[in-house]
Protein backbone atom coordinates (compact mmCIF):
# COMPACT_ATOMS: atom_id res chain seq x y z
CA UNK A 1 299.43 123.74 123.84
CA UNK A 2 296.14 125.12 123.07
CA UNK A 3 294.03 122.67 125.36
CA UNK A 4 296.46 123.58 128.11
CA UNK A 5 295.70 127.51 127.44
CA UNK A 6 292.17 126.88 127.45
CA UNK A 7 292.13 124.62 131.11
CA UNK A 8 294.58 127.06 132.62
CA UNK A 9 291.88 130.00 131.35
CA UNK A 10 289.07 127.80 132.71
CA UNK A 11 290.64 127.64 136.16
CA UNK A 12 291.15 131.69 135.73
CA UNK A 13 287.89 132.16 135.46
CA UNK A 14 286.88 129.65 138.19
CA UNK A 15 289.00 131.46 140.43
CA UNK A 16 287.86 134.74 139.75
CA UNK A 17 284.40 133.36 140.20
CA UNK A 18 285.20 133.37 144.10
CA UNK A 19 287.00 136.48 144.56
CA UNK A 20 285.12 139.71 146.40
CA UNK A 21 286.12 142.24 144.07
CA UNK A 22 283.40 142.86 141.19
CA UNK A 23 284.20 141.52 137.97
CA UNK A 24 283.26 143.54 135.04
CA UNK A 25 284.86 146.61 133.58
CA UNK A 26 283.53 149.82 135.25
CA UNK A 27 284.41 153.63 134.57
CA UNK A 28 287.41 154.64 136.64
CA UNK A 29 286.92 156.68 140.10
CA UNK A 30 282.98 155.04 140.38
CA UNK A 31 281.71 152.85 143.17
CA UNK A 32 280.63 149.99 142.49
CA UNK A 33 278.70 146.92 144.74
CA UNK A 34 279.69 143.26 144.75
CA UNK A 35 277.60 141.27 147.47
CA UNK A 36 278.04 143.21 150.58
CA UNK A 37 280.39 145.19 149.45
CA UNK A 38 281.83 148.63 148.02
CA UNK A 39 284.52 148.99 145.42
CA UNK A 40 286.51 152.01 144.03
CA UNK A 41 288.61 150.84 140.97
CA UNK A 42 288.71 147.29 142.36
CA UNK A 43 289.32 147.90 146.13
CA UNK A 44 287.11 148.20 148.94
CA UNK A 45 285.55 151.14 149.74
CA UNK A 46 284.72 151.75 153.46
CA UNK A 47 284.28 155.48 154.38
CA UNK A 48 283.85 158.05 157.45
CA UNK A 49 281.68 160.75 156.34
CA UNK A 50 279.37 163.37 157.14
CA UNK A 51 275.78 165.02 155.94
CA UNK A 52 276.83 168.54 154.60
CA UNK A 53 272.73 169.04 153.07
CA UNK A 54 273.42 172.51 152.90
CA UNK A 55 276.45 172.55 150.59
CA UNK A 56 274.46 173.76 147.58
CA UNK A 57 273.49 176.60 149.44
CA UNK A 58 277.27 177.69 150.52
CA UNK A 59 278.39 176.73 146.61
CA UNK A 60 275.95 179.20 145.15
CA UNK A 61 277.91 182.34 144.07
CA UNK A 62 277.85 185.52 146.39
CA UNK A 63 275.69 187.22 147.69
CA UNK A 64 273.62 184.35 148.13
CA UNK A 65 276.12 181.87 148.39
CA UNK A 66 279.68 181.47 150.58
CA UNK A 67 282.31 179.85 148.61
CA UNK A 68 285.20 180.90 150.39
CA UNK A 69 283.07 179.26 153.86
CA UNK A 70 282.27 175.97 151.42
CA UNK A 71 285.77 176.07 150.28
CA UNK A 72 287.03 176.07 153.95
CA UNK A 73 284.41 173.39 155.05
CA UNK A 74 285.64 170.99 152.50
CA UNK A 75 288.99 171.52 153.79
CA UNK A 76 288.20 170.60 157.31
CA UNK A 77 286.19 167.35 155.81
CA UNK A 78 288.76 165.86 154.77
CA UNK A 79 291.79 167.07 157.14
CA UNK A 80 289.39 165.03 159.62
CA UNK A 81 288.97 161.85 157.60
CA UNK A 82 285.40 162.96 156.30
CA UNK A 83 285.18 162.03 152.63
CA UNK A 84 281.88 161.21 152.05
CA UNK A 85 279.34 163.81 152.17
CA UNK A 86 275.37 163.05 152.06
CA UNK A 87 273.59 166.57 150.38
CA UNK A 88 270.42 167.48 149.58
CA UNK A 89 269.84 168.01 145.78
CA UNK A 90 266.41 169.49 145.54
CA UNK A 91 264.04 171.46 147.81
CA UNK A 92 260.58 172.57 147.51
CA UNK A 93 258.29 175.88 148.05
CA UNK A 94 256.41 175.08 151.50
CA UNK A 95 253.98 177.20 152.73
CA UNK A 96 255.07 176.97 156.23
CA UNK A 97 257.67 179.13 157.91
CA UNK A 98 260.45 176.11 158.93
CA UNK A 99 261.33 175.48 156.04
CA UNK A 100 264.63 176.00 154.21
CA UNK A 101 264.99 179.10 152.20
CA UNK A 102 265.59 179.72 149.31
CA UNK A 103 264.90 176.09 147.03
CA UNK A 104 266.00 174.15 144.46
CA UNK A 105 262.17 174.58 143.19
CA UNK A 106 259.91 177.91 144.14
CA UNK A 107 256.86 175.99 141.85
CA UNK A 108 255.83 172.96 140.16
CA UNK A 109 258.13 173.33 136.97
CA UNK A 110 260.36 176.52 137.90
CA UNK A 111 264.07 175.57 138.90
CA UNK A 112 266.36 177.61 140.72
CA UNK A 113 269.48 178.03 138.82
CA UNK A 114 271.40 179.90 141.06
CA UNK A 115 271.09 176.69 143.41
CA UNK A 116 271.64 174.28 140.74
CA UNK A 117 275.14 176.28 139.98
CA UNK A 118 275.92 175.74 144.06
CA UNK A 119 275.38 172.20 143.38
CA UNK A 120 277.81 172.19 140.65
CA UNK A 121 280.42 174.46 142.41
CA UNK A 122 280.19 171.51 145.05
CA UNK A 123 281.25 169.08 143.11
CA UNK A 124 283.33 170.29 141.62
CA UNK A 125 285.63 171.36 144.89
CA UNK A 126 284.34 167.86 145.87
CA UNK A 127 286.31 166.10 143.10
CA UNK A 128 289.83 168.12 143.53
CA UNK A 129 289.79 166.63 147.12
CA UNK A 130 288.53 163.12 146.38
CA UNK A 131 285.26 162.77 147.77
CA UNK A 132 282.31 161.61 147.01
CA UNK A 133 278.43 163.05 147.05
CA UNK A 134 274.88 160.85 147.93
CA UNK A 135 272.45 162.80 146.65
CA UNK A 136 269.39 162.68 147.87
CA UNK A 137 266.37 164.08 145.63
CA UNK A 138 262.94 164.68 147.60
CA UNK A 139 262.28 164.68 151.43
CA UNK A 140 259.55 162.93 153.38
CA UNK A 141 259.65 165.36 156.02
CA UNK A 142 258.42 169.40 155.99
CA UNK A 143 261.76 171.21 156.40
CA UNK A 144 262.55 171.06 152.60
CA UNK A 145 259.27 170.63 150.87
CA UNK A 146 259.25 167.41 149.60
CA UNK A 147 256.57 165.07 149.40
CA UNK A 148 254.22 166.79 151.13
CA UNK A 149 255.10 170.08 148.43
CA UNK A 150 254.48 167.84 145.74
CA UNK A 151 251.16 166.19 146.99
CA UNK A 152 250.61 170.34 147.22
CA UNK A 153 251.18 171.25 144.18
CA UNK A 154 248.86 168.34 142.60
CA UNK A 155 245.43 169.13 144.21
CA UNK A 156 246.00 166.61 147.34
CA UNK A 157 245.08 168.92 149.72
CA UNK A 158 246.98 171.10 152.34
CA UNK A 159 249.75 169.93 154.19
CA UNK A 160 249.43 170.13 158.25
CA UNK A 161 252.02 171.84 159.28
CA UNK A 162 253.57 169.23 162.13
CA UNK A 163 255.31 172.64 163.76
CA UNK A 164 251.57 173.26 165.62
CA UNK A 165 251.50 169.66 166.47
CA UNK A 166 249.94 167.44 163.62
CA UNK A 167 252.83 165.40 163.37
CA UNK A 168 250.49 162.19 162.75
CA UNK A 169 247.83 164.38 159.78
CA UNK A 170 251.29 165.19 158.16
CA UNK A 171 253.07 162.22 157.69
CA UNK A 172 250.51 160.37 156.53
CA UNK A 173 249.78 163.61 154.16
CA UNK A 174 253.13 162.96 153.08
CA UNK A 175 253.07 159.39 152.44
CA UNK A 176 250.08 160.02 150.05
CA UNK A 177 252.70 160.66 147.67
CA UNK A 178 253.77 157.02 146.93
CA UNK A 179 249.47 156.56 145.66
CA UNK A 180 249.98 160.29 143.96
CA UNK A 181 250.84 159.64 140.15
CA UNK A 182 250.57 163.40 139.32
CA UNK A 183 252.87 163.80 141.94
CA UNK A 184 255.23 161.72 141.03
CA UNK A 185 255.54 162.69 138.00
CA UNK A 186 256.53 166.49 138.93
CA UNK A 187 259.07 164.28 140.99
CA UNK A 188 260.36 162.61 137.92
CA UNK A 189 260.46 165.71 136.06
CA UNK A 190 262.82 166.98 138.83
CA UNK A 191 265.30 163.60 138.90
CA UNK A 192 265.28 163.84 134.85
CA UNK A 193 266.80 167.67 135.09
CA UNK A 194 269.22 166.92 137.80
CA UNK A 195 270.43 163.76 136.79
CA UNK A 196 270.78 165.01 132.94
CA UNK A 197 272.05 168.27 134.36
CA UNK A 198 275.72 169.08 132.49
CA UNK A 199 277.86 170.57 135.51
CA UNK A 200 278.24 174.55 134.43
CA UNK A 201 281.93 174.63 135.71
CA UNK A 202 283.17 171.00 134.79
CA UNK A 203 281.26 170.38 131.89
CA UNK A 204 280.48 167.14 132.96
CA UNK A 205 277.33 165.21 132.89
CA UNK A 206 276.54 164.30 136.57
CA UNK A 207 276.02 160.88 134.81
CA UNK A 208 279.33 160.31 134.04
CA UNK A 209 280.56 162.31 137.29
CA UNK A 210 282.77 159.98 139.88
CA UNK A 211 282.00 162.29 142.46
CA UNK A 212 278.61 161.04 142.93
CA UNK A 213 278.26 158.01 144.62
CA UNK A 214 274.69 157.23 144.65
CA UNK A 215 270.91 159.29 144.01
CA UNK A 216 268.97 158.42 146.89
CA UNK A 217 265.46 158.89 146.47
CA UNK A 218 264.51 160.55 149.48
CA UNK A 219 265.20 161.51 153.21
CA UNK A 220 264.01 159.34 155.02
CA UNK A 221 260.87 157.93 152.94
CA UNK A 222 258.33 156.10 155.55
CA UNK A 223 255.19 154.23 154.50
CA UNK A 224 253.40 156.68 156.93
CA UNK A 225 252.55 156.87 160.99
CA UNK A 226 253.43 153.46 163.14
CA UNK A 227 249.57 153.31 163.24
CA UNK A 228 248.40 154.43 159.71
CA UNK A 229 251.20 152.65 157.50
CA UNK A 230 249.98 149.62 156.82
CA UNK A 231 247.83 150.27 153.81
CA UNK A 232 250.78 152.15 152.03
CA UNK A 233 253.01 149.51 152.42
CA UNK A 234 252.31 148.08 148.62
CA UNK A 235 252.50 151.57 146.89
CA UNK A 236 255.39 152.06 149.06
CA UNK A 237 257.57 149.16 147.78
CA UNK A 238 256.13 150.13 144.81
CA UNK A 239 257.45 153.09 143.78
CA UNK A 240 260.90 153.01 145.89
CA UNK A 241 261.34 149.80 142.71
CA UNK A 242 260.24 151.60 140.28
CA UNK A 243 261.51 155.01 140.76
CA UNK A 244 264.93 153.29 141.28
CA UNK A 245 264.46 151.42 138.18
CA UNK A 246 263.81 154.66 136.13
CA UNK A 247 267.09 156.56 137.59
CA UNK A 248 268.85 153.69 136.29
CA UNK A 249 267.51 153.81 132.91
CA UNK A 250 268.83 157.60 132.85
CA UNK A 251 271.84 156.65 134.59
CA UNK A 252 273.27 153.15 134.72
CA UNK A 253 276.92 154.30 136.46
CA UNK A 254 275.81 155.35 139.27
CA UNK A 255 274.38 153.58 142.71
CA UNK A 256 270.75 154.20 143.70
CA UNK A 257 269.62 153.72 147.84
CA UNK A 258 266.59 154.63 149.60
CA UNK A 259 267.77 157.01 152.35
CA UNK A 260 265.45 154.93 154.86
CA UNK A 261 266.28 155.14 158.92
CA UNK A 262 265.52 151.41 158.90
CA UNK A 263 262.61 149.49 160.88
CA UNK A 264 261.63 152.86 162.94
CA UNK A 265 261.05 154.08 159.39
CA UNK A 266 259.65 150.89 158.34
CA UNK A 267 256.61 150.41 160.72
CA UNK A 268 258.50 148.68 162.95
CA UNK A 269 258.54 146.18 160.41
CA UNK A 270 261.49 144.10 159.22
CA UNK A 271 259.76 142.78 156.37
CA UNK A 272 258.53 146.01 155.11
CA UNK A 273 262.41 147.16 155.26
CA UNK A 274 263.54 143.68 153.50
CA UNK A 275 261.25 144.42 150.64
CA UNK A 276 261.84 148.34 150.24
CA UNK A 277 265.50 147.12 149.95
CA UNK A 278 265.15 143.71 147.95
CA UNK A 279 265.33 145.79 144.31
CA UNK A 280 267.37 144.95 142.22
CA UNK A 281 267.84 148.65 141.41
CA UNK A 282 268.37 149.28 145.13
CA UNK A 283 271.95 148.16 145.15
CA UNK A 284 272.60 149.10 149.42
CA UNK A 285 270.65 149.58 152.40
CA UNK A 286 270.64 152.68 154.73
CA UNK A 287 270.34 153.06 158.54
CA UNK A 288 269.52 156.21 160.71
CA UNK A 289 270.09 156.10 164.29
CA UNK A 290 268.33 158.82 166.85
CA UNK A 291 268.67 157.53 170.63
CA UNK A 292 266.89 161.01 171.34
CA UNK A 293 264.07 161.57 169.18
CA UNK A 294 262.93 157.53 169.49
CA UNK A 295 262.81 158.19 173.61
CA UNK A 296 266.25 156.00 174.80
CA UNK A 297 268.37 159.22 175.64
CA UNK A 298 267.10 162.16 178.04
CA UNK A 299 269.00 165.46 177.94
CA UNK A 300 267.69 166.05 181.48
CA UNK A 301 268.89 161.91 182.56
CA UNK A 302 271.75 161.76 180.49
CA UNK A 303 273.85 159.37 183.12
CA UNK A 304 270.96 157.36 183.94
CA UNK A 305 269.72 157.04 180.14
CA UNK A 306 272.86 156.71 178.29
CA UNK A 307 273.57 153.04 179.26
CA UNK A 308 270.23 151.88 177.27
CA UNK A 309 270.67 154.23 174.67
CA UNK A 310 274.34 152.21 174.05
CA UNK A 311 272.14 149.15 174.17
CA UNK A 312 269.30 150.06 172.25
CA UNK A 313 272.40 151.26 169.24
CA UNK A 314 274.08 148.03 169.48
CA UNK A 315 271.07 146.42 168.91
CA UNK A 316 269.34 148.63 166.35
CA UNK A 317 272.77 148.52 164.24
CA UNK A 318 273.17 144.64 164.63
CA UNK A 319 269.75 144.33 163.57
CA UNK A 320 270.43 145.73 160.47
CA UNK A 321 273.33 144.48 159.95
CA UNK A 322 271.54 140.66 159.74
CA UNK A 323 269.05 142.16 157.16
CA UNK A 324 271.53 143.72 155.14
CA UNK A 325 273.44 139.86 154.86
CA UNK A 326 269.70 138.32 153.95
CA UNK A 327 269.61 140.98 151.14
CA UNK A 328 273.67 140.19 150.02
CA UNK A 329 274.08 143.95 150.38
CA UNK A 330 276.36 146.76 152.03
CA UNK A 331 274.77 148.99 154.55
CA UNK A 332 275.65 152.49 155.38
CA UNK A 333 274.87 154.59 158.66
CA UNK A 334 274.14 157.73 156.75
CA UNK A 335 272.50 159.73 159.92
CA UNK A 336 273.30 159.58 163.31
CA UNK A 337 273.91 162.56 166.13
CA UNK A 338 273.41 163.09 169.72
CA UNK A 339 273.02 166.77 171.78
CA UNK A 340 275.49 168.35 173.48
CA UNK A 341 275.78 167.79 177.22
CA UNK A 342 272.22 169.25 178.71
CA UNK A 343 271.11 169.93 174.65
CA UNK A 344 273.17 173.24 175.15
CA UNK A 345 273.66 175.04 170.96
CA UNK A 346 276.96 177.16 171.59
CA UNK A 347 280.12 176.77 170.42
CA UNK A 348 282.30 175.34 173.08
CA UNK A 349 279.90 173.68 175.24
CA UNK A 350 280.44 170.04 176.49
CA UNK A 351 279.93 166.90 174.29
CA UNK A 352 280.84 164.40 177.30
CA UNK A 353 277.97 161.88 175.63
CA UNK A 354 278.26 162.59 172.24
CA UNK A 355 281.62 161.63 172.21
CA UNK A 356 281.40 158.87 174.23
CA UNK A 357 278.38 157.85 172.10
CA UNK A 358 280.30 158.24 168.86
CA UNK A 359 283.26 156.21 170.44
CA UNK A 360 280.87 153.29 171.01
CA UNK A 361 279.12 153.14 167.59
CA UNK A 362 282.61 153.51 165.82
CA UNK A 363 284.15 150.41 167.98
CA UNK A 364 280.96 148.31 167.04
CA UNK A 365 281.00 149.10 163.63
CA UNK A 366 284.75 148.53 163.75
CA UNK A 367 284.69 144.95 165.35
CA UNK A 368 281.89 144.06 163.45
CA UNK A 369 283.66 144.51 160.10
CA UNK A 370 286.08 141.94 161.83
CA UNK A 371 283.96 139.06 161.15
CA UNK A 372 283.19 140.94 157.46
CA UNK A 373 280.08 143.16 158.38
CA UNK A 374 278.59 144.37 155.66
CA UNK A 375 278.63 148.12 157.44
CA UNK A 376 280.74 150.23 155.36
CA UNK A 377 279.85 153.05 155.94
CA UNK A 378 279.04 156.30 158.72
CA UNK A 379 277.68 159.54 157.99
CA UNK A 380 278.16 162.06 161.21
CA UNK A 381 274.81 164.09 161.41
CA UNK A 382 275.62 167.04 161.00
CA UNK A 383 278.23 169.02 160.31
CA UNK A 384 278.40 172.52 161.11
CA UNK A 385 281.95 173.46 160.91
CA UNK A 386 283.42 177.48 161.05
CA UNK A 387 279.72 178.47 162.01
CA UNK A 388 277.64 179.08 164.63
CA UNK A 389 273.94 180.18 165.51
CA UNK A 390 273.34 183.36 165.44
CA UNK A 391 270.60 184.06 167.95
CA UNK A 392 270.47 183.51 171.50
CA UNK A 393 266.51 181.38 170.48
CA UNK A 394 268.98 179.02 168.63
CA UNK A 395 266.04 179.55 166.00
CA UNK A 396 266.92 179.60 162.43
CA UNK A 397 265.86 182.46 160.07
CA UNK A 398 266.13 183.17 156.13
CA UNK A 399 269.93 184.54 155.76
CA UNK A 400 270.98 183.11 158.84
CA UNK A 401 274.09 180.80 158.69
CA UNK A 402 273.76 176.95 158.10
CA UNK A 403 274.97 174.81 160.91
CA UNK A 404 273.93 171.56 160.43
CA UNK A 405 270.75 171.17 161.96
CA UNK A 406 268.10 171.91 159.56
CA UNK A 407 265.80 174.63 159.95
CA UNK A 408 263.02 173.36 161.98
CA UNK A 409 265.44 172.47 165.06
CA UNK A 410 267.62 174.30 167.34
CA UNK A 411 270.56 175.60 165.45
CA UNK A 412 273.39 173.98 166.85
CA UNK A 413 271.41 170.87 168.60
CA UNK A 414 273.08 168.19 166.74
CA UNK A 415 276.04 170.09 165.10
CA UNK A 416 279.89 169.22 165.17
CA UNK A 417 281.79 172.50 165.05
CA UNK A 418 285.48 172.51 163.64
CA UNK A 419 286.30 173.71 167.30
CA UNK A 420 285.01 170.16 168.89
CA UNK A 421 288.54 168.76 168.83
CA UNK A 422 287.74 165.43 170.72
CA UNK A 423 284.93 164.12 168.57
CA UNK A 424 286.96 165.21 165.22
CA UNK A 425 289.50 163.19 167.04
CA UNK A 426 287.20 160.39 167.10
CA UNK A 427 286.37 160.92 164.10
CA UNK A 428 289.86 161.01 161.75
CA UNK A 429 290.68 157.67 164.07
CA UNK A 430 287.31 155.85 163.10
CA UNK A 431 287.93 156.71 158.94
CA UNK A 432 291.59 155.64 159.53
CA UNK A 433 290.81 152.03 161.35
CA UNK A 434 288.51 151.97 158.20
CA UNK A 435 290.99 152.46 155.51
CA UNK A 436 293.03 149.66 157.59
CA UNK A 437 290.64 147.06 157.15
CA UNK A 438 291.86 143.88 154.82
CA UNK A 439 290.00 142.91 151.60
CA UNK A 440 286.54 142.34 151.43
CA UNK A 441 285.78 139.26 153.02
């Protein structure tokens, strides 16, 4: 009797060694990775989502703050199949004028408590409607500090400001941060208070919050120019390991990612890409997609551009799809967005090719999960919901409204309003043909 227990355990455990869903016991309500997959409490987890970064600033109590707006937002998130929101968790002083105001950190060392509350508030609202919250902690680019702040702050130097045109001076300024130890470590000292932060209205330790999905260590962290990179490649790969291995020494529940666009934010450079994600403590790989801003869509050729822009997608997203099977890892398209019809900002305007450019990626990402793509995941960039710019400039000022588009851009550029019926159409239909999907292959 015993030796038959024992070979009927043995084939148990055989058989479980085969099956998709993750083995060991984890914490109810977190997500969890096994091979190319996600997991919530043993299922998969495939998502439609959005990038909210501004939710903080709504969640912050009045007058500085809109609950009631936040409140409403969340609503409309997940009435539309949006359950997933990507926020920014930390912003720094800059010295130029496009940047977000006010932040998570006016100096080196001084926090912003009223923001930190808005970040709990968040979550909290977050949790009663079951979604979840990436976090990312620093920004590469200008419009939230970031880097370039911290480089500041440490005696690197000035930062260019890329608004007068020294896009090239500033981001290898900014990518000076991953040889920067000083810097880093006013970095650190910001992921040690937010990930040991105890949420004021929960009382929960973010560490042992389901909410949160993943810390992500940056927007969009790049080695530096196409031309200039190479030579930070090393302390590039460098500290995206190491930093990841440190958040999960404060915090092993919770997933850690990069928050890189891919190869454009790579050099061009698989390999670089392969290696920033090959970390152990880098446990999925992140995609942005911007047909626009890389040159394959024209607002003023939008017919004649808009077939290669579909191509150049397909092929940017299958791309990465490959690498993320080489690194046995899920993949997420956290940021992707297109202009209204002629780059118009108002409410009501066409959105002929954003819609027909979100129906394409969807359908892609859809029939590629067929054959068990590792792509679980899209976040919509950017939601903008109940609001709308407030100037006719479309330009963004302190105590303006938040739409979406962060503060260096037109206000409304890139934004999906709760009045654009047809692409929220799109996208409750996408998050439901999600949800429909079989087990993990």
């Amino acid at each position: 009797m015993n030796n038959r227990i024992g070979t009927l355990l043995l084939i148990g455990l055989l058989a479980c060694a085969g099956c998709s869903e993750p083995v060991s016991t984890v914490k109810p309500g977190f997500i969890t990775v096994s091979g190319t997959g996600f997991f919530l409490d043993g299922k998969p987890y495939r998502f439609a989502g959005a990038n909210l970064w501004y939710g903080a600033w709504l969640g912050q109590e009045s007058p500085a703050g809109n609950r009631d707006r936040l409140i409403r937002e969340l609503d409309l998130l997940s009435a539309n199949g949006m359950t997933n929101l990507r926020i920014l968790a930390s912003a720094e002083a800059a010295s130029h004028q496009k940047s977000v105001k006010p932040v998570f950190q006016p100096a080196a060392g001084v926090f912003n408590d009223s923001l930190a509350i808005g970040l709990d508030f968040l979550l909290s609202e977050m949790g009663k409607r079951n979604m979840k919250a990436v976090l990312y902690l620093t920004n590469y680019w200008e419009w939230s500090g970031g880097m370039a702040v911290y480089n500041e702050w440490t005696g690197a130097g000035h930062m260019p400001d890329p608004s007068l045109g020294d896009w090239r001076g500033f981001m290898n300024f900014s990518a000076g941060f991953y040889s920067n130890p000083q810097a880093q470590q006013l970095y650190r000292a910001t992921i040690d208070r937010l990930v040991g932060r105890v949420n004021s209205i929960t009382g929960l330790p973010y560490k042992d919050d389901p909410v949160i999905m993943a810390w992500q260590l940056a927007n969009e962290p790049r080695p530096g120019t196409d031309q200039d990179g190479s030579v930070n490649v090393p302390s590039y790969v460098k500290w995206i390991d190491e930093t990841a291995r440190y958040i999960k020494t404060l915090d092993p529940n919770h997933l850690v990612s990069t928050g890189s666009e891919g190869t454009v934010g790579s050099i061009l450079r698989e390999d670089v890409f392969l290696d920033a994600h090959d970390s152990p403590a880098i446990d999925y790989a992140t995609l942005h997609l911007w047909a626009k801003n890389w040159g394959w869509y024209k607002k003023d050729s939008m017919e004649t551009t808009f077939p290669r822009t579909r191509e150049r997608a397909a092929d940017y997203i299958n791309s990465h799809i490959a690498m993320a099977r080489k690194l046995n890892k899920p993949l997420v398209l956290e940021e992707f967005g297109l202009g209204r019809d002629g780059e118009l900002t108002g409410l009501g305007t066409p959105v002929t090719y954003r819609d027909q450019y979100f129906y394409f990626i969807f359908n892609l990402i859809e029939d590629s999960l067929e054959t068990g793509s590792p792509l679980a995941g899209t976040n919509i960039w950017a939601w903008g919901g109940v609001a709308s710019a407030t100037r006719p400039d479309a330009i963004w000022k302190p105590g303006d409204p938040f739409v979406g588009d962060p503060p260096q851009e037109p206000q409304g550029l890139n934004s999906v309003f709760a009045g654009d019926e047809s692409t929220l159409q799109l996208i409750l239909n996408h998050s439901k043909r999600l949800e429909s999907f079989p087990r993990q292959r």
